[in-house]
C-alpha atoms as a PDB file:
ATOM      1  CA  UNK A   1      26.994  -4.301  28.899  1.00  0.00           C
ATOM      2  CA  UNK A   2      28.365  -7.865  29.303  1.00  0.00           C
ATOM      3  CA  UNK A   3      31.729  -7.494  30.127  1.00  0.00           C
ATOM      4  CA  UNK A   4      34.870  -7.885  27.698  1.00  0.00           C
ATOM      5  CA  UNK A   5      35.062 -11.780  27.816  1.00  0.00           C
ATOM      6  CA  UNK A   6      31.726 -13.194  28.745  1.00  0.00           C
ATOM      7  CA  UNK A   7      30.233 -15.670  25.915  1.00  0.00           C
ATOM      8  CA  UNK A   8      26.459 -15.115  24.805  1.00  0.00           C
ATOM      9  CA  UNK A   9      24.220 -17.005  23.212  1.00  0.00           C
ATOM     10  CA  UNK A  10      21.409 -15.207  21.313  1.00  0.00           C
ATOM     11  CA  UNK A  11      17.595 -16.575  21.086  1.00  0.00           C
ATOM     12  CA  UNK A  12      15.783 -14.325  18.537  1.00  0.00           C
ATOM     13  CA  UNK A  13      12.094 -14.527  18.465  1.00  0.00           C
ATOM     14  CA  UNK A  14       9.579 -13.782  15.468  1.00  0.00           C
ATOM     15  CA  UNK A  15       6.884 -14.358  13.823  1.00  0.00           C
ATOM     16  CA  UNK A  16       5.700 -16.833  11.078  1.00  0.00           C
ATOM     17  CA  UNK A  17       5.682 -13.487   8.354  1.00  0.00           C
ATOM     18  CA  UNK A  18       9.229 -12.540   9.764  1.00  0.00           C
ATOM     19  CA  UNK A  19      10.675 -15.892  10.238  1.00  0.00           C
ATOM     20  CA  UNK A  20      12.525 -16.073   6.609  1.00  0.00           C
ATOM     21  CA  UNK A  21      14.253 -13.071   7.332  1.00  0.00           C
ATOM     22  CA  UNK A  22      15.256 -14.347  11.361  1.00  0.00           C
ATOM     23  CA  UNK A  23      16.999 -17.291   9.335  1.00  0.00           C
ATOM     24  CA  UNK A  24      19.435 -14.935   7.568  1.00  0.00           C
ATOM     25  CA  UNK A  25      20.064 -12.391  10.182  1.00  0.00           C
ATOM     26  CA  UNK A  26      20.816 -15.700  12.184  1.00  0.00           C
ATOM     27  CA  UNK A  27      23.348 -16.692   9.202  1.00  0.00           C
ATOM     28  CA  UNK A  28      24.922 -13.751   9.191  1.00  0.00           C
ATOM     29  CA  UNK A  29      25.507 -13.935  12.508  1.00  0.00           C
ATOM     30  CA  UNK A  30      27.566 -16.842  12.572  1.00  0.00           C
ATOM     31  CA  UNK A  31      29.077 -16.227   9.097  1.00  0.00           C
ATOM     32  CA  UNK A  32      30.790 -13.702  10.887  1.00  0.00           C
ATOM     33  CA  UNK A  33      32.367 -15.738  13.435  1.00  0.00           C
ATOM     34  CA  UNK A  34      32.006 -12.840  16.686  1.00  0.00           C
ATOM     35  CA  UNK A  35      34.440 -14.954  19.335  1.00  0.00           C
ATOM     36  CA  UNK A  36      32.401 -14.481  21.906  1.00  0.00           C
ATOM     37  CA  UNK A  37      28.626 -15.678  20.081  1.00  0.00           C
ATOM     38  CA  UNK A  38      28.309 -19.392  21.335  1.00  0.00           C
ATOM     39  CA  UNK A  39      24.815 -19.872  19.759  1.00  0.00           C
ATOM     40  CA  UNK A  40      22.171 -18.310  17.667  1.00  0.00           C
ATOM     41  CA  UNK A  41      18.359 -19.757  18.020  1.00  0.00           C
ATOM     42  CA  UNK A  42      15.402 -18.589  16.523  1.00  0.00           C
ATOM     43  CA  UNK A  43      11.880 -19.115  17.054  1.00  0.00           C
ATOM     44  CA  UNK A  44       8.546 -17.684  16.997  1.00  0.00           C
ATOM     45  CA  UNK A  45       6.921 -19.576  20.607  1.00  0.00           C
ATOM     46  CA  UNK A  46       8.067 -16.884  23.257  1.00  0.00           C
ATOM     47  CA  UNK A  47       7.844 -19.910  25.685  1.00  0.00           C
ATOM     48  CA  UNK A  48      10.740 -21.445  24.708  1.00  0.00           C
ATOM     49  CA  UNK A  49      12.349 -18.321  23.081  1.00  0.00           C
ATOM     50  CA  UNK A  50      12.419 -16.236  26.744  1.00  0.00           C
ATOM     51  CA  UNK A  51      12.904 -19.533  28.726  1.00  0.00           C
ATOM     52  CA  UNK A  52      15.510 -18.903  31.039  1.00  0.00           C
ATOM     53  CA  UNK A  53      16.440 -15.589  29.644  1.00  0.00           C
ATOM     54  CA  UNK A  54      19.630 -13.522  32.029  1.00  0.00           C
ATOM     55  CA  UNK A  55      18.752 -10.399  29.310  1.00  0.00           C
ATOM     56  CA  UNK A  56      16.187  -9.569  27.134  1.00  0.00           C
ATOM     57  CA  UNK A  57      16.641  -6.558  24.737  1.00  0.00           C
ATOM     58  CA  UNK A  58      13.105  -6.196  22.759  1.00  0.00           C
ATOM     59  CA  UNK A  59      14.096  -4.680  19.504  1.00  0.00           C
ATOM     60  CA  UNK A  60      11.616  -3.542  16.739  1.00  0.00           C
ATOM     61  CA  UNK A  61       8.066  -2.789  16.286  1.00  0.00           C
ATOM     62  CA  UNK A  62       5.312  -2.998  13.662  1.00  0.00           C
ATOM     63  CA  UNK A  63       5.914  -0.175  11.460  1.00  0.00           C
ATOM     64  CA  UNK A  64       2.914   2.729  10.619  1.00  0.00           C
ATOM     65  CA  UNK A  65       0.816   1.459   7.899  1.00  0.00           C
ATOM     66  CA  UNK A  66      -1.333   3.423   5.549  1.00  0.00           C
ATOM     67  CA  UNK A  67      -4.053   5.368   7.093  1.00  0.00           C
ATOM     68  CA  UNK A  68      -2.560   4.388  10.615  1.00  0.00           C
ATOM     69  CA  UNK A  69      -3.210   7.180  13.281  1.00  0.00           C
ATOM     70  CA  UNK A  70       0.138   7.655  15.679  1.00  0.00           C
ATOM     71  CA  UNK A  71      -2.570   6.516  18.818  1.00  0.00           C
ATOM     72  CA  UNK A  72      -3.443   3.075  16.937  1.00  0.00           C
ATOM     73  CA  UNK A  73       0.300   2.417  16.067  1.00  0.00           C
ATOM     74  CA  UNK A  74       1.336   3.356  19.941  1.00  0.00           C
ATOM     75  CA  UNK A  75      -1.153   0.981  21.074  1.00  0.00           C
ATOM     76  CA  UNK A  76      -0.695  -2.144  18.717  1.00  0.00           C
ATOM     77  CA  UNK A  77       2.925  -1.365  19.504  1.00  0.00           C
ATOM     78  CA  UNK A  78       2.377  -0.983  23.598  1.00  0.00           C
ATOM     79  CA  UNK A  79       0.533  -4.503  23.448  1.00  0.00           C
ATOM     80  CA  UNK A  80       2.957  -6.558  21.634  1.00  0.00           C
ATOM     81  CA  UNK A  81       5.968  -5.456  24.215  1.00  0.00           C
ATOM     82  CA  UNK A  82       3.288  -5.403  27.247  1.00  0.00           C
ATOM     83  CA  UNK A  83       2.841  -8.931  26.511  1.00  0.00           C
ATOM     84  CA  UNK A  84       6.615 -10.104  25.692  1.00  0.00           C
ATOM     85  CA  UNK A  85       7.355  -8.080  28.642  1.00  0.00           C
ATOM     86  CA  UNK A  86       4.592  -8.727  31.188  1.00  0.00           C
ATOM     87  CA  UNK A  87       3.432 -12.218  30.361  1.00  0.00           C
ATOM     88  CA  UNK A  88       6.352 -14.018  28.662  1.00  0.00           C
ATOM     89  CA  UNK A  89       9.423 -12.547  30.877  1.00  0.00           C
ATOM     90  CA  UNK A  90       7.644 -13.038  33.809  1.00  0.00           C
ATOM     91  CA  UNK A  91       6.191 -16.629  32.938  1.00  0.00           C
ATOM     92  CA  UNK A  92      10.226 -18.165  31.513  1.00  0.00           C
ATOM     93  CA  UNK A  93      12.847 -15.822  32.340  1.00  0.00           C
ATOM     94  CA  UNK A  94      14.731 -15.702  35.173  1.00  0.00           C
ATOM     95  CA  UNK A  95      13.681 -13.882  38.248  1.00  0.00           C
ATOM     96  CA  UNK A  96      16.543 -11.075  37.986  1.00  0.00           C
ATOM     97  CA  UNK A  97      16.439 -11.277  34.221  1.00  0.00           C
ATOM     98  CA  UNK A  98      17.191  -7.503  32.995  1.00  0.00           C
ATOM     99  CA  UNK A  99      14.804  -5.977  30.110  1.00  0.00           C
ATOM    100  CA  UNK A 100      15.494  -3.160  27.689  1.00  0.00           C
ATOM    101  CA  UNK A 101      12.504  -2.152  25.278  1.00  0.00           C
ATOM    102  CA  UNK A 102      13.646  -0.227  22.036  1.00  0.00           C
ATOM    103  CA  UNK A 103      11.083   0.479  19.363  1.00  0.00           C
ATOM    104  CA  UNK A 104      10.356   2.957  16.761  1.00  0.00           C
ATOM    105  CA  UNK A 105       8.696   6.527  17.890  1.00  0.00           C
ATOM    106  CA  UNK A 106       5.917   6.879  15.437  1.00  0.00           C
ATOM    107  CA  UNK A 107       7.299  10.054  13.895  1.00  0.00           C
ATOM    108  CA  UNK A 108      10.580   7.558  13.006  1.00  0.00           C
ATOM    109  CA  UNK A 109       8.084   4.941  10.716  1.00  0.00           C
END
């Protein structure tokens, strides 16, 4: 996707509930010393998370909760990328800046 040699540097965003768990992913990360990772950043403002951005993969969704009909989780779901996508990415990333969107089908969750 990148090429064999080219050096990336990884801004992961989340939330305030998720941001514990962005910490150790981000540990683990550099605790396992990938040659070509030059930098792990988290945060949970998309302004300065998608500033910039060359790539943005958009990984993960809110899962199904109890009672949740497959429509309700589709839209919550459609809304949260819509606006990383639409808003954000358009707003701070760079005007060529490629997107891939990869979230759970609601059968999956």
């Amino acid at each position: 996707m990148f090429g064999t040699d080219q050096p990336i540097a990884l801004n992961l965003l989340g939330s305030e509930r998720s941001r514990e768990a962005l910490e150790g992913v981000a540990m683990e990360l550099e605790d396992s010393l990938y040659p070509l990772l030059r930098e792990v950043r988290i945060g949970i403002d998309p302004t300065s998370v998608f500033k910039d951005a060359d790539w943005a993969l958009l990984i993960g969704a809110k899962p199904r909760g109890p009672g949740m009909e497959r429509a309700d989780l589709l839209d919550i779901n459609g809304q949260i990328f819509q606006q990383h996508v639409c808003i954000c990415l358009g707003l701070w990333a760079v005007w060529l800046c490629r997107v891939c969107c990869v979230w759970a089908m609601c059968d999956c969750v």
